[in-house]
N, C-alpha and C. Protein backbone atom coordinates (compact mmCIF):
# COMPACT_ATOMS: atom_id res chain seq x y z
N UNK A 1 11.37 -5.65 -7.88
CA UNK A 1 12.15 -6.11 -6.74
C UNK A 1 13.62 -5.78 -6.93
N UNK A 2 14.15 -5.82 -8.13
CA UNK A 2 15.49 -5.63 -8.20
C UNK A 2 15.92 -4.40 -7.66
N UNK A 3 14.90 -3.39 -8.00
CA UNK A 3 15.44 -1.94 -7.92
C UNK A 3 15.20 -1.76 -6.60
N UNK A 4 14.48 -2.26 -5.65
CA UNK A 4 14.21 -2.30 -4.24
C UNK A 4 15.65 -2.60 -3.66
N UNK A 5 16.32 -4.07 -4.05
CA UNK A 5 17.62 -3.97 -2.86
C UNK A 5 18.71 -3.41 -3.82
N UNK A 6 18.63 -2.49 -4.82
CA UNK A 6 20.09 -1.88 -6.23
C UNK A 6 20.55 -0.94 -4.73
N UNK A 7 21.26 -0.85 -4.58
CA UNK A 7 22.17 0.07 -3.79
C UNK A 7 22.11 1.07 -4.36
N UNK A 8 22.37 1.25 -5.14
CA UNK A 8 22.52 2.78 -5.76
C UNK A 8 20.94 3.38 -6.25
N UNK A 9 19.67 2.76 -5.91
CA UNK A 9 18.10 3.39 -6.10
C UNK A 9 17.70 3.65 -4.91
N UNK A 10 17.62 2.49 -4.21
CA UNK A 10 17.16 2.01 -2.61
C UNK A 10 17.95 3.88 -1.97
N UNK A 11 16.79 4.30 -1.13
CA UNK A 11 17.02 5.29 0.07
C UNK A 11 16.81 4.79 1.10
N UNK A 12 17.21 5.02 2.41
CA UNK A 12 16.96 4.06 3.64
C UNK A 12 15.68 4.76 4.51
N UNK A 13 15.33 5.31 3.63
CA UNK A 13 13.72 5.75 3.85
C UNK A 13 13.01 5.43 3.41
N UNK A 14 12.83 4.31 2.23
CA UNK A 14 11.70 3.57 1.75
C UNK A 14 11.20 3.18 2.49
N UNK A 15 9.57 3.14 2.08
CA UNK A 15 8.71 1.92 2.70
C UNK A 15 8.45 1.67 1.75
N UNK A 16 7.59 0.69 2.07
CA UNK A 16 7.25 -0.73 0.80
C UNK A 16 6.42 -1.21 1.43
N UNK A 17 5.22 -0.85 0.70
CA UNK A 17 3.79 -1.62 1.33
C UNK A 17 3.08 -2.67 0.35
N UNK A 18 3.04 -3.90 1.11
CA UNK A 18 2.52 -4.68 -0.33
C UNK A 18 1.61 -5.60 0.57
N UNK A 19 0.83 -5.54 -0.09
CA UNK A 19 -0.96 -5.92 0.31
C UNK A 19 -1.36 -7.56 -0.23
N UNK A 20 -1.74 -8.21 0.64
CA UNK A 20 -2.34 -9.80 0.45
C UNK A 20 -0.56 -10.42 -0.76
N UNK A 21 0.52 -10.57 -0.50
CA UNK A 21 1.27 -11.06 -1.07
C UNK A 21 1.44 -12.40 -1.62
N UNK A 22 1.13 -12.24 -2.77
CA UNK A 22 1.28 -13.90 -3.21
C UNK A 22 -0.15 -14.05 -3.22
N UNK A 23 -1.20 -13.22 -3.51
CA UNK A 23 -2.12 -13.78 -3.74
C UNK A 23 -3.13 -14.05 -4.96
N UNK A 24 -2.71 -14.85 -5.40
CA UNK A 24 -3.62 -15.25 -7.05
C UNK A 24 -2.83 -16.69 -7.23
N UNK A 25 -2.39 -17.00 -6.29
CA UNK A 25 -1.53 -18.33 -6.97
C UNK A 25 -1.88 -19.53 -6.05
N UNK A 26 -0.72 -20.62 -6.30
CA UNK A 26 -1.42 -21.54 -5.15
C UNK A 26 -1.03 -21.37 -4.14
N UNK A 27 -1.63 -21.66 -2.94
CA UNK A 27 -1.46 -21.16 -1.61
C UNK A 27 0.25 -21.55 -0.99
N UNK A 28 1.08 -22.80 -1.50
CA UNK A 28 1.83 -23.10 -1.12
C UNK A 28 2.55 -22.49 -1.85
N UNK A 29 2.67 -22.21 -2.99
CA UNK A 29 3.71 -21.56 -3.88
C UNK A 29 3.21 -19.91 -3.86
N UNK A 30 2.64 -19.40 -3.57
CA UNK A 30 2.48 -18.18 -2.82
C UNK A 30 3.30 -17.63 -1.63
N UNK A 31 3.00 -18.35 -0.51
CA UNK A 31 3.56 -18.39 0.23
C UNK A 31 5.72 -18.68 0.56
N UNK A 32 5.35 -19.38 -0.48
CA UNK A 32 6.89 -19.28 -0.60
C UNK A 32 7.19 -18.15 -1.06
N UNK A 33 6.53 -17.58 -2.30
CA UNK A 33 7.08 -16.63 -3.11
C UNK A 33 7.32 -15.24 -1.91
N UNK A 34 6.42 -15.27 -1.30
CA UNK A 34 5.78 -14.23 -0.41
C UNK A 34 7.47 -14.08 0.16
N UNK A 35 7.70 -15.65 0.79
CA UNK A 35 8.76 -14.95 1.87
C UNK A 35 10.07 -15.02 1.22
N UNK A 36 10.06 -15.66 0.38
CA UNK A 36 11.27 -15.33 -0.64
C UNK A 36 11.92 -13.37 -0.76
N UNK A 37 10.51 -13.07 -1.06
CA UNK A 37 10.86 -11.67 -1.53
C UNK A 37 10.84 -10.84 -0.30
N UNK A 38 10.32 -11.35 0.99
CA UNK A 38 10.56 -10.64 2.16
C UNK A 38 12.23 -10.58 2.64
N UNK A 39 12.12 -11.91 2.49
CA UNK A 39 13.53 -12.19 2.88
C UNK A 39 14.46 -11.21 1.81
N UNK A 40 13.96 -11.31 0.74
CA UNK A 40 15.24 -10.72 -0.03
C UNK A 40 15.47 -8.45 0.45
N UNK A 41 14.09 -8.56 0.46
CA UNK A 41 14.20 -7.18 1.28
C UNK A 41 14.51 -7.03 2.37
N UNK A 42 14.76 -7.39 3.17
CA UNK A 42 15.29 -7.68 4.41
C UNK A 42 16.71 -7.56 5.08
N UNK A 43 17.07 -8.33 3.80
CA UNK A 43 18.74 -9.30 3.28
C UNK A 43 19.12 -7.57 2.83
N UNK A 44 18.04 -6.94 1.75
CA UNK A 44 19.17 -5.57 1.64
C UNK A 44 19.36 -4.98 2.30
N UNK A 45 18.63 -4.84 3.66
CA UNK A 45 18.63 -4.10 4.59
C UNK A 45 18.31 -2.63 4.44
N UNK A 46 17.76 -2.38 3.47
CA UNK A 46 17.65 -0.67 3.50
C UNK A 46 16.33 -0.04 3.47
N UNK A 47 15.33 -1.07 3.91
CA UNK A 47 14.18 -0.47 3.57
C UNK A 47 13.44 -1.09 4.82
N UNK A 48 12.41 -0.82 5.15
CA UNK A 48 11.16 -0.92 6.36
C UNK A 48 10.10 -1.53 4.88
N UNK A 49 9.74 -2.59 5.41
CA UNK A 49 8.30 -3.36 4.92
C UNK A 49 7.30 -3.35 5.43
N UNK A 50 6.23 -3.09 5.21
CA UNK A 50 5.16 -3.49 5.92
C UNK A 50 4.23 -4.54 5.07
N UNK A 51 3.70 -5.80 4.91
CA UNK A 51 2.98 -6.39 4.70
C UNK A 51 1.48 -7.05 5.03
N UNK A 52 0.57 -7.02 4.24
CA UNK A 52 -0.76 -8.29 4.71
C UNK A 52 -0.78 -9.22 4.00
N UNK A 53 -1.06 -10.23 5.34
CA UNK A 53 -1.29 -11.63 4.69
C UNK A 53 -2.36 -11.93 5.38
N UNK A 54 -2.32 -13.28 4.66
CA UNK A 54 -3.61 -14.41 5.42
C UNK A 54 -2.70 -15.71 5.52
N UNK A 55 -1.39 -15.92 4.94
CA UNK A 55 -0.52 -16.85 4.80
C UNK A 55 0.44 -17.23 6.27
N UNK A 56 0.14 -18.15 7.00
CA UNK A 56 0.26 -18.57 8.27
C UNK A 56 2.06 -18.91 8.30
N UNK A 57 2.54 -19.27 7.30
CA UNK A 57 3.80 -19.42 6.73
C UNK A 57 4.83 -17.93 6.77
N UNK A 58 4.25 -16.80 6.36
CA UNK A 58 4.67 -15.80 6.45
C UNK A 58 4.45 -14.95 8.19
N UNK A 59 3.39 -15.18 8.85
CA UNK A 59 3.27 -15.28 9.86
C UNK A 59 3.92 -15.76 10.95
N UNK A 60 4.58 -16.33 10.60
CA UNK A 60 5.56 -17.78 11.08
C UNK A 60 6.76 -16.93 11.19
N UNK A 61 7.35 -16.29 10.41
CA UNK A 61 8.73 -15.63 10.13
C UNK A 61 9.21 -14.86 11.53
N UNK A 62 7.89 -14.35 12.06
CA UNK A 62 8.31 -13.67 13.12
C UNK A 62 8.90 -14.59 14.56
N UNK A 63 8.84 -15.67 14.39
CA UNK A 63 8.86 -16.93 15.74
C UNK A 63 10.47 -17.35 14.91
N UNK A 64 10.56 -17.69 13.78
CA UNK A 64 12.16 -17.69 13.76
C UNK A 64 13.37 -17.16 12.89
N UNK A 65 12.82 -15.76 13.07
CA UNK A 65 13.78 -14.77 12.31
C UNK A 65 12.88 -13.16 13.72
N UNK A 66 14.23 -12.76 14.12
CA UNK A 66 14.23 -11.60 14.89
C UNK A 66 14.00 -10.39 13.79
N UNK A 67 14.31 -10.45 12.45
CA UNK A 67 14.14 -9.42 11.75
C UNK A 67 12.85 -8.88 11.61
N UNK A 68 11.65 -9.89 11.67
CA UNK A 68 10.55 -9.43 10.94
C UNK A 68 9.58 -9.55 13.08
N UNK A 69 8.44 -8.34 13.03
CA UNK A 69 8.11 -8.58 13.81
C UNK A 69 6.41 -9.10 13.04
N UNK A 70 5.57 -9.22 14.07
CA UNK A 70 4.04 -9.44 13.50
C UNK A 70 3.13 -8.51 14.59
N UNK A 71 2.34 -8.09 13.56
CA UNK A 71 0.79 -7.36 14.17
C UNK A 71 -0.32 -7.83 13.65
N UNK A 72 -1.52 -7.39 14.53
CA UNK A 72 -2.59 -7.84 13.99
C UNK A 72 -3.51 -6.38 14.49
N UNK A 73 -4.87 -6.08 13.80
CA UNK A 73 -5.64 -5.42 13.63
C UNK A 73 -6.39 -5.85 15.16
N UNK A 74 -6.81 -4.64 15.97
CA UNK A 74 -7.88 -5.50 16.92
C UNK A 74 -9.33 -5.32 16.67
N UNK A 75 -10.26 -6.30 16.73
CA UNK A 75 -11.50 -6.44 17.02
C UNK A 75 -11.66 -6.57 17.94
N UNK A 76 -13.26 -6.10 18.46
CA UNK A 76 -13.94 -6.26 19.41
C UNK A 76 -15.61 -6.58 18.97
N UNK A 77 -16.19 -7.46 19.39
CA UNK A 77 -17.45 -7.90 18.66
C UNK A 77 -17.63 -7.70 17.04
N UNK A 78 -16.86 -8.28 16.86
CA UNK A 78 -16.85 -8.25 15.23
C UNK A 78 -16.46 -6.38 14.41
N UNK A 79 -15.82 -5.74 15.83
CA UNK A 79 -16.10 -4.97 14.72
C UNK A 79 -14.37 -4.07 15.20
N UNK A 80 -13.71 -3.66 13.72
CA UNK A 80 -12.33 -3.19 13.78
C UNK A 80 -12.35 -1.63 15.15
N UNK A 81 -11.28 -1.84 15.77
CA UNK A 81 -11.46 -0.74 16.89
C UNK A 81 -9.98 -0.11 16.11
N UNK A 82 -9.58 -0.28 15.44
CA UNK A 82 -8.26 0.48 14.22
C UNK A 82 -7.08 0.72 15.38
N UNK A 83 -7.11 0.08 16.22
CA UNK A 83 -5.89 -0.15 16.94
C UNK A 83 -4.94 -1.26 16.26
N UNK A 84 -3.95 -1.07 16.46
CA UNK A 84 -2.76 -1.88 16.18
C UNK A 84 -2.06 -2.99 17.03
N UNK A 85 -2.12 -4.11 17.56
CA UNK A 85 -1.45 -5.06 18.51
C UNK A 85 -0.09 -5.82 17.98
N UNK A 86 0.64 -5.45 18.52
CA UNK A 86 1.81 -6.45 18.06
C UNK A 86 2.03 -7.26 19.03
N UNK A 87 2.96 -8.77 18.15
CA UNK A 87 2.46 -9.59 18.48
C UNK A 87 1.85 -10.91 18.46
């Protein structure tokens, strides 16, 4: 994480993809951790994130912070149509 917001590593073309965040721990202290480190990427401003969760807390970010938006995967009868909904 450090080297993510170092000014002098960070390109403003990073992405940063990080998958089920915060997950092996407890759900509440996960979840914090989760948006802790969103926030802190965010805060450097130099990079595009993309994240998955299942954490309703991180989900949340998008209703009161304009920075982060939310998507979801669409289904249709149980089954992924690999479209993208934001939202």
């Amino acid at each position: 994480l450090e080297s993510l917001v170092d000014e002098d590593v960070v390109d403003p073309h990073f992405l940063v993809l990080l998958d089920e965040i915060g997950t092996g721990t407890d759900p509440s202290q996960g979840a914090a951790l989760a948006q802790a480190i969103l926030e802190e990427l965010v805060n450097a401003g130099r990079t595009r994130v993309i994240v998955t969760t299942h954490y309703q807390r991180i989900k949340e970010l998008a209703l009161a912070d304009t920075r982060f938006k939310i998507a979801a995967m669409e289904f249709v009868d149980n089954r992924p149509t690999y479209r993208l909904r934001m939202g």
